[in-house]
Protein backbone atom coordinates (compact mmCIF):
# COMPACT_ATOMS: atom_id res chain seq x y z
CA UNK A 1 -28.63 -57.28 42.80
CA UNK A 2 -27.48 -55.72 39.47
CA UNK A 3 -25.52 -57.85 37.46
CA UNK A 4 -22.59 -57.32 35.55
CA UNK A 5 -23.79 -55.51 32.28
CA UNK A 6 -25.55 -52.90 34.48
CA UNK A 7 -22.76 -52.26 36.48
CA UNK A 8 -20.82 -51.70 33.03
CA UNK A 9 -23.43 -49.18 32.29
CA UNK A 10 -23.12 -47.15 35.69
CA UNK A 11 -19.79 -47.14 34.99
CA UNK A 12 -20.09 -45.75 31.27
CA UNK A 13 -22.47 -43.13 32.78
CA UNK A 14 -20.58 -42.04 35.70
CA UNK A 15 -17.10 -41.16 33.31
CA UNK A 16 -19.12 -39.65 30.17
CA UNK A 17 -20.69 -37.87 33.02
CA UNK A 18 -16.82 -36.92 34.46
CA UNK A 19 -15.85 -36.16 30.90
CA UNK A 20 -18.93 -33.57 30.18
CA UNK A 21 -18.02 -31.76 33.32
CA UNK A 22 -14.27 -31.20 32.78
CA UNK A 23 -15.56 -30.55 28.86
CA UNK A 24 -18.03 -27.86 30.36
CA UNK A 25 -14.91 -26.47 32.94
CA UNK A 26 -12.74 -26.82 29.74
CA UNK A 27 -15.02 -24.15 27.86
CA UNK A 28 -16.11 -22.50 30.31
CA UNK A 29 -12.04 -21.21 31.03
CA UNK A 30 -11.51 -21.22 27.35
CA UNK A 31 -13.93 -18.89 25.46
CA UNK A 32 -13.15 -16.22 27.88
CA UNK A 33 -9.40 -16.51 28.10
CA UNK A 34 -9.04 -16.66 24.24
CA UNK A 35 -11.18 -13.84 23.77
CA UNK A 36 -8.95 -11.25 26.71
CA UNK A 37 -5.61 -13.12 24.28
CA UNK A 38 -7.48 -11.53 21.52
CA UNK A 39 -8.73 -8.48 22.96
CA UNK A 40 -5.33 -8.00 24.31
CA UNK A 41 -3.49 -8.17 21.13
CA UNK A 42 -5.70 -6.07 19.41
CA UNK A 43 -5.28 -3.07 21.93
CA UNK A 44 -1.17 -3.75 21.86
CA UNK A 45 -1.72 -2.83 18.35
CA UNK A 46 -3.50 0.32 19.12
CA UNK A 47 -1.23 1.04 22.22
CA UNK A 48 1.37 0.96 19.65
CA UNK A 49 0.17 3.04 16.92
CA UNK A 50 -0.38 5.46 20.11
CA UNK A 51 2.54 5.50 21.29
CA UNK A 52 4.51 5.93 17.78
CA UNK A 53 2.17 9.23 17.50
CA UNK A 54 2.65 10.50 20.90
CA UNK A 55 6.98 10.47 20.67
CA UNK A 56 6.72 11.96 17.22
CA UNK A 57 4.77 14.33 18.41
CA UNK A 58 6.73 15.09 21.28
CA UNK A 59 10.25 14.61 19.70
CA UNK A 60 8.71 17.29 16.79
CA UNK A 61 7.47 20.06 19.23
CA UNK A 62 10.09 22.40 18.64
CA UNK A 63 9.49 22.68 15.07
CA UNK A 64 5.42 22.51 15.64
CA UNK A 65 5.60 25.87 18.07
CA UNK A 66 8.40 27.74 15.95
CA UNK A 67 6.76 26.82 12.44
CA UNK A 68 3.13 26.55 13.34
CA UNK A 69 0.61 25.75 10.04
CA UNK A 70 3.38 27.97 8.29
CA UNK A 71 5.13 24.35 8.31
CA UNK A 72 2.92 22.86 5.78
CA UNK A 73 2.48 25.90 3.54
CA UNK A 74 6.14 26.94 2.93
CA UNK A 75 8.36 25.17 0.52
CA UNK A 76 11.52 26.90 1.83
CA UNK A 77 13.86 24.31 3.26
CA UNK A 78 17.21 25.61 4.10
CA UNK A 79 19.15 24.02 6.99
CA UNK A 80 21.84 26.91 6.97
CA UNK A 81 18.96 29.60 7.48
CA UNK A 82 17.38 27.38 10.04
CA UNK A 83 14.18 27.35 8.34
CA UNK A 84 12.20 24.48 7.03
CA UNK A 85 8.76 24.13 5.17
CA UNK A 86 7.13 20.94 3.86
CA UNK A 87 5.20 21.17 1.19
CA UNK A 88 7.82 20.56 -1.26
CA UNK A 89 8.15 17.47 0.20
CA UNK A 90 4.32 16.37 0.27
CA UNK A 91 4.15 18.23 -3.22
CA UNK A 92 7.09 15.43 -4.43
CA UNK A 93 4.99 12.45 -2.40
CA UNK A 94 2.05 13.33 -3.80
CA UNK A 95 2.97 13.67 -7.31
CA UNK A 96 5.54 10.70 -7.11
CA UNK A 97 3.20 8.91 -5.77
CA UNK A 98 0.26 9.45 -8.21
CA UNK A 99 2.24 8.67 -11.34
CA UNK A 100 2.98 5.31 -9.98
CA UNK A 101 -0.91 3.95 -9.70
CA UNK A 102 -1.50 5.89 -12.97
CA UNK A 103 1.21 3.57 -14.30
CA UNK A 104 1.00 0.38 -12.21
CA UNK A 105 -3.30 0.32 -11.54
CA UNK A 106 -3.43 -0.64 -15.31
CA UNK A 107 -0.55 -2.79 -15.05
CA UNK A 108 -1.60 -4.76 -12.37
CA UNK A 109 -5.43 -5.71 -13.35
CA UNK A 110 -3.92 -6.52 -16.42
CA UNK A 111 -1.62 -8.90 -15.10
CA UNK A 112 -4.34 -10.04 -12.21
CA UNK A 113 -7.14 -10.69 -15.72
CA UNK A 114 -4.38 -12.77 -17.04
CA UNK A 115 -3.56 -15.01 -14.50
CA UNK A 116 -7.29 -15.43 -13.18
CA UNK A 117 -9.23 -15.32 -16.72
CA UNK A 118 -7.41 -15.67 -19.31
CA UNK A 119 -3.80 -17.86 -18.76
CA UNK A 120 -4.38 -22.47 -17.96
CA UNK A 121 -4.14 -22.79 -14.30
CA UNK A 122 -0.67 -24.39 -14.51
CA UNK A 123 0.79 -21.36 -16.20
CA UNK A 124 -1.21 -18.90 -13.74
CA UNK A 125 0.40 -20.31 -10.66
CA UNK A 126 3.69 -20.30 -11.95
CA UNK A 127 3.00 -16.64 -13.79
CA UNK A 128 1.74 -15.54 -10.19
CA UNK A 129 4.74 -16.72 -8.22
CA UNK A 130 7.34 -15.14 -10.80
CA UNK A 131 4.99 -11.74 -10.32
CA UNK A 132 5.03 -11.66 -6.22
CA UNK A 133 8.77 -12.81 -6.22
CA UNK A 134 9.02 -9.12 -7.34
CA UNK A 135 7.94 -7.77 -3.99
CA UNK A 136 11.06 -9.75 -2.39
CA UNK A 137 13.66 -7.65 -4.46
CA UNK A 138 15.06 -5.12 -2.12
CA UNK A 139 14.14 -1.89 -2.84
CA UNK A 140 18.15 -0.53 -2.85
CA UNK A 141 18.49 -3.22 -6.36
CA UNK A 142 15.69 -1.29 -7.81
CA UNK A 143 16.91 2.15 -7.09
CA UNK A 144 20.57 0.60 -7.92
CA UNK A 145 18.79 -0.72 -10.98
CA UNK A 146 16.72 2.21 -11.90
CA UNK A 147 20.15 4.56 -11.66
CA UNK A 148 22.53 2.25 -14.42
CA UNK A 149 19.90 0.94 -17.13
CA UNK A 150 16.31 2.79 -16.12
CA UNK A 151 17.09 6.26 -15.60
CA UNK A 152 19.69 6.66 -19.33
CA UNK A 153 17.06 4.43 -21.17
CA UNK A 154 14.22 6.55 -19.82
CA UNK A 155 16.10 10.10 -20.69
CA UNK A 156 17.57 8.75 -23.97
CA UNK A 157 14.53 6.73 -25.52
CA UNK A 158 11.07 7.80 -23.62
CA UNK A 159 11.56 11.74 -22.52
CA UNK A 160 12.74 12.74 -25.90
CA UNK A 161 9.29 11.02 -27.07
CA UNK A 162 7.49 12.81 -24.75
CA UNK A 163 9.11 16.17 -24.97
CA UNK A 164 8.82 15.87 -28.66
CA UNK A 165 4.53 15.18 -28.99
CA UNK A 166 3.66 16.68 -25.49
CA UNK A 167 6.13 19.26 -24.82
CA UNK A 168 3.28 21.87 -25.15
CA UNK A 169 2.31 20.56 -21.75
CA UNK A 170 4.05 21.76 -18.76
CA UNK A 171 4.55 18.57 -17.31
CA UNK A 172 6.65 16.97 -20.57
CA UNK A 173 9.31 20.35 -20.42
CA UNK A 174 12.55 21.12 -19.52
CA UNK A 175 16.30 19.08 -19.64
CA UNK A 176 16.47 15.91 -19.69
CA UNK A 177 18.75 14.12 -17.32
CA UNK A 178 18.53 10.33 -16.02
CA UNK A 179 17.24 11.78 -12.17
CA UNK A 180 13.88 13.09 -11.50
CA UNK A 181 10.07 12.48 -10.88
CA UNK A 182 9.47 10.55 -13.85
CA UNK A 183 12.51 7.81 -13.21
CA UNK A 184 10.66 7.47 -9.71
CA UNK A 185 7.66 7.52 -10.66
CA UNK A 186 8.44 4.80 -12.79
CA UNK A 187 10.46 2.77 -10.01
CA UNK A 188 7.60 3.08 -7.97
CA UNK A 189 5.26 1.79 -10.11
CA UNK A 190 7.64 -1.55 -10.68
CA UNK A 191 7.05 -1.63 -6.94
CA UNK A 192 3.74 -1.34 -5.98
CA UNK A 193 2.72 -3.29 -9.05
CA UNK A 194 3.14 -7.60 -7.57
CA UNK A 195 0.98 -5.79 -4.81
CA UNK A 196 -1.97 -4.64 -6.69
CA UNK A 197 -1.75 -7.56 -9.13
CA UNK A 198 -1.37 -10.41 -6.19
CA UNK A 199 -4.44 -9.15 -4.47
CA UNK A 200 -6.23 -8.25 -7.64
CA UNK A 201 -5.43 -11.80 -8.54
CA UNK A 202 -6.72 -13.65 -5.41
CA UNK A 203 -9.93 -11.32 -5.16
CA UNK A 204 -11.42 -12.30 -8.89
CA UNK A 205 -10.07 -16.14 -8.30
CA UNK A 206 -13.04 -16.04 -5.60
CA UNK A 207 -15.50 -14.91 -7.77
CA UNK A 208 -17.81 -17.21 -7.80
CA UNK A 209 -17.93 -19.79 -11.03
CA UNK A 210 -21.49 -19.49 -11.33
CA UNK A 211 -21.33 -15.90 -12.29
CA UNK A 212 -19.08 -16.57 -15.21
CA UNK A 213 -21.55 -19.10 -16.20
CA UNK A 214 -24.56 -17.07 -16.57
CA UNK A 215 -23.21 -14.57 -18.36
CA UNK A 216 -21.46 -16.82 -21.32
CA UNK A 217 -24.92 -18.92 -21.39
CA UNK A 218 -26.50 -15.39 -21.84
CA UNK A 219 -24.00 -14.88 -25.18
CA UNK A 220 -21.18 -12.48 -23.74
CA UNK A 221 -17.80 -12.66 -25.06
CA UNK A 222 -14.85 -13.45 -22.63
CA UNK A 223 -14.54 -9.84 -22.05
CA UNK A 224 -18.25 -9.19 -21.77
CA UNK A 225 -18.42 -11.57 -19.20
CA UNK A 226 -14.82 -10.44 -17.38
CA UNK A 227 -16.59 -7.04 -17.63
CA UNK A 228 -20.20 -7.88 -16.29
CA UNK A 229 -19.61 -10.31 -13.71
CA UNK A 230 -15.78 -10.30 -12.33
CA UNK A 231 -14.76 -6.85 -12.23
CA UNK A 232 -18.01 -5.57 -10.43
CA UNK A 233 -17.84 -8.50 -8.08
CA UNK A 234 -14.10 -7.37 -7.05
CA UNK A 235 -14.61 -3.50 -7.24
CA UNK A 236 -14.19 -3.31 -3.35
CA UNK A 237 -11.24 -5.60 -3.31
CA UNK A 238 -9.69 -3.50 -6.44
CA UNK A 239 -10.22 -0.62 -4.47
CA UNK A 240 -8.50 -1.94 -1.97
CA UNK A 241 -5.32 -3.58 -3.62
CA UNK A 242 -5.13 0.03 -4.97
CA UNK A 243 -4.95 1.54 -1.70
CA UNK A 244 -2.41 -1.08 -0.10
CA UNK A 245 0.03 -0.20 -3.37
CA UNK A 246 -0.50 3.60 -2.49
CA UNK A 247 0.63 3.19 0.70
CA UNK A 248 3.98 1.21 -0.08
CA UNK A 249 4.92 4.17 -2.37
CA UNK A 250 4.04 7.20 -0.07
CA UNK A 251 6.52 5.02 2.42
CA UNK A 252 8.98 4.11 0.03
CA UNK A 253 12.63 5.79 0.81
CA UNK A 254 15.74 4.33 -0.73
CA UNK A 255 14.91 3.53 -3.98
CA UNK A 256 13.09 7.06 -3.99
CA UNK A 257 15.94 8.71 -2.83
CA UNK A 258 18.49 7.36 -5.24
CA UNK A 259 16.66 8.32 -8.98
CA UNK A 260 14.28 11.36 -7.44
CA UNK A 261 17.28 13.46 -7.59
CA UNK A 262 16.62 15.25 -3.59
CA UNK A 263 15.47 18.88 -4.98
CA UNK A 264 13.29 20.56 -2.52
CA UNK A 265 11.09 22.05 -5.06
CA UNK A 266 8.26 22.54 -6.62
CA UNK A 267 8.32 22.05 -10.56
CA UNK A 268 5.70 21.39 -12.78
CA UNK A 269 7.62 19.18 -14.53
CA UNK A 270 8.41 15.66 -14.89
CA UNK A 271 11.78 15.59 -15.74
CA UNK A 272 12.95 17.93 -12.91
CA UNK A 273 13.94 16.68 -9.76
CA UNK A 274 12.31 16.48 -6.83
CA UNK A 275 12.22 14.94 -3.06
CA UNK A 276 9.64 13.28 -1.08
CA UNK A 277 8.95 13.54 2.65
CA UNK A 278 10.66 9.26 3.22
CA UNK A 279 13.60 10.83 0.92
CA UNK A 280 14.33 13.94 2.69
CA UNK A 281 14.47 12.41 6.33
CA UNK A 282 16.80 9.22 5.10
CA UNK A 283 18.94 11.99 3.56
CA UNK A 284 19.73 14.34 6.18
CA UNK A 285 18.82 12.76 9.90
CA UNK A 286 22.01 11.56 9.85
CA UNK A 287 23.58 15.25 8.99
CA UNK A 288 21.16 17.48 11.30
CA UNK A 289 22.80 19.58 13.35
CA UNK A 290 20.81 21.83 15.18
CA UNK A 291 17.48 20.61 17.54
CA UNK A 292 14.91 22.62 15.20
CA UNK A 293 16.55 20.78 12.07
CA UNK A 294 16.27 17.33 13.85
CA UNK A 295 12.33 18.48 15.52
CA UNK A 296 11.55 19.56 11.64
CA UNK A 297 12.89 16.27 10.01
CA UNK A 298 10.89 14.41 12.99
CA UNK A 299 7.86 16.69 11.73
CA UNK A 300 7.93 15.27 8.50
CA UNK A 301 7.42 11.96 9.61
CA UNK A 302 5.13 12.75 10.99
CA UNK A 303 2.88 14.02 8.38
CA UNK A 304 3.52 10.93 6.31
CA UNK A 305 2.21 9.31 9.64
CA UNK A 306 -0.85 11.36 9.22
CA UNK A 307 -1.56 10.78 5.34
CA UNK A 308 -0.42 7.21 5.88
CA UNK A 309 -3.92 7.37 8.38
CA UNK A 310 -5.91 9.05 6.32
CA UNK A 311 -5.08 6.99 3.15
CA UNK A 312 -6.77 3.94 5.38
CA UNK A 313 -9.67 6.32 6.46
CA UNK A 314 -10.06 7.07 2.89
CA UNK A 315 -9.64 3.36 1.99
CA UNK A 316 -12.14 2.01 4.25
CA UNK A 317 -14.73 4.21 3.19
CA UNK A 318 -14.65 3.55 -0.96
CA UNK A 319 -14.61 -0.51 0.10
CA UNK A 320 -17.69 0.30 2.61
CA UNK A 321 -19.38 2.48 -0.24
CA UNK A 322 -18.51 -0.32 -2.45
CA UNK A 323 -19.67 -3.29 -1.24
CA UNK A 324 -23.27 -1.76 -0.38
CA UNK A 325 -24.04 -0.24 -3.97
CA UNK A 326 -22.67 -4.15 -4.73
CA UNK A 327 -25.12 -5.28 -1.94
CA UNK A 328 -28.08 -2.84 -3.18
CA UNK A 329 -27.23 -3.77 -6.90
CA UNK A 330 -27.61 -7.28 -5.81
CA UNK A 331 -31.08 -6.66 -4.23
């Protein structure tokens, strides 16, 4: 006859028993059905990355058979003629582009040293959140901006400047007006910078403490040690931050479009105006006329689609090659 503390411990067993089971059922339903969730998101993703390819693709067909390669290799653009070419475009994207990590790259691990290294903690985090609120000005106050009190003080104050010690280079030549490559260059660069410099930021904040240690116990100066033991430590999340800000210019449109001046040219210099592919199509979708206009406007989205993919290609590469001459370094 079992008495009453056994029966209390039957009774224990039985429910933890119960409770393992419906635990075990529990899992059992769960792993898989979060990992199809996730699985499933991740090919909605791709599904939709296919899908904006295919219609752009389809939608730009006219212009792809007519034009061929010839397309990307012409720098004629003239609706009235019915005849379009591109590479004025990529030429203004490109160089537009490349001016603004020349200017903002510096910039921005500047800033990112400062807040991380150098600046208390108190002022960093307040430093940092007055640097990313710059990403949440709308790009058409920049380019609004960059038109009243950028583009004269640029033309009256920095060209001259430039014109005056570097005019013997093509790229510092020719008149001076408050539009042009070097106004959105410059615009861009304001841009992209809280970008670079936010991720810049967070990467050397999780380098680890240790490795500043070492080196100052070995003797290195603050920049010794910022040079020997954060900066390698981020390179692949530099590289990066560098990459993300590239892409937010090649994409950028209004503020582009209202200092670049919309010149479908190419001119070696700075000063000159220009267009980029994002410019061009915000411009004149709304004006096209004829189906080959409309297919070759669709066309150049479609090749910022394209370098937009190969900039992450690119991207994913330099980290990879990164981190393992960080990993082999290491060993």
């Amino acid at each position: 006859m079992l008495n009453r503390g056994d029966t209390l411990k039957q009774q224990f067993r039985l429910v933890k028993a119960e409770v393992g089971r419906r635990t075990f059922r529990f899992y059992s339903l769960g792993d898989p059905l979060f990992s199809a969730v996730i699985a499933s998101l991740a090919l909605v993703i791709i599904a939709l990355l296919a899908a904006i390819t295919a219609e752009l693709i389809v939608t730009a067909m006219p212009s792809i058979r007519y034009f061929g390669f010839s397309f990307l290799s012409s720098t004629e653009w003239d609706p009235t003629a019915d005849w379009y070419g591109a590479l004025a475009f990529i030429y203004g994207t490109a160089v537009s582009s490349a001016l603004a990590l020349i200017i903002a790259v510096p910039l921005s691990l500047g800033v990112a040293l400062c807040l991380s290294e150098m600046a208390p903690e108190w002022l960093g985090r307040k430093l940092g959140f007055l640097v990313e609120l710059l990403a949440a000005i709308p790009s058409v106050v920049y380019g609004l901006w960059a038109i009243f009190v950028l583009g004269p003080w640029l033309r009256d104050w920095v060209e001259p400047v430039l014109s005056d010690y570097l005019g013997f280079i093509p790229l510092f030549t020719g008149p001076r007006v408050s539009v042009g490559m070097l106004i959105a260059g410059v615009v861009l660069a304001i841009m992209v910078l809280p970008y670079i410099a936010a991720v810049c930021t967070d990467v050397f904040r999780v380098v680890p403490q240790s490795q500043r240690e070492a080196a100052l116990a070995l003797g290195a100066t603050k920049w010794e040690m910022v040079r020997m033991a954060v900066l390698p430590y981020g390179v692949s999340g530099i590289i990066g931050a560098i990459m993300l800000g590239l892409g937010r210019a090649l994409g950028e449109t209004i503020a582009v479009a209202m200092v670049i001046g919309n010149r479908p040219v190419i001119s070696a210099s700075l000063f000159a105006p220009s267009s980029t592919l994002a410019s061009v199509i915000a411009n004149e979708f709304v004006e096209a006329m004829t189906e080959l206009n409309v297919a070759a406007l669709i066309e150049l989205g479609l090749v910022l689609l394209a370098l937009g993919l190969i900039l992450n290609m690119v991207a994913r590469v330099l980290v990879l090659g990164a981190t393992q001459r960080r990993f082999h370094g290491a060993r």
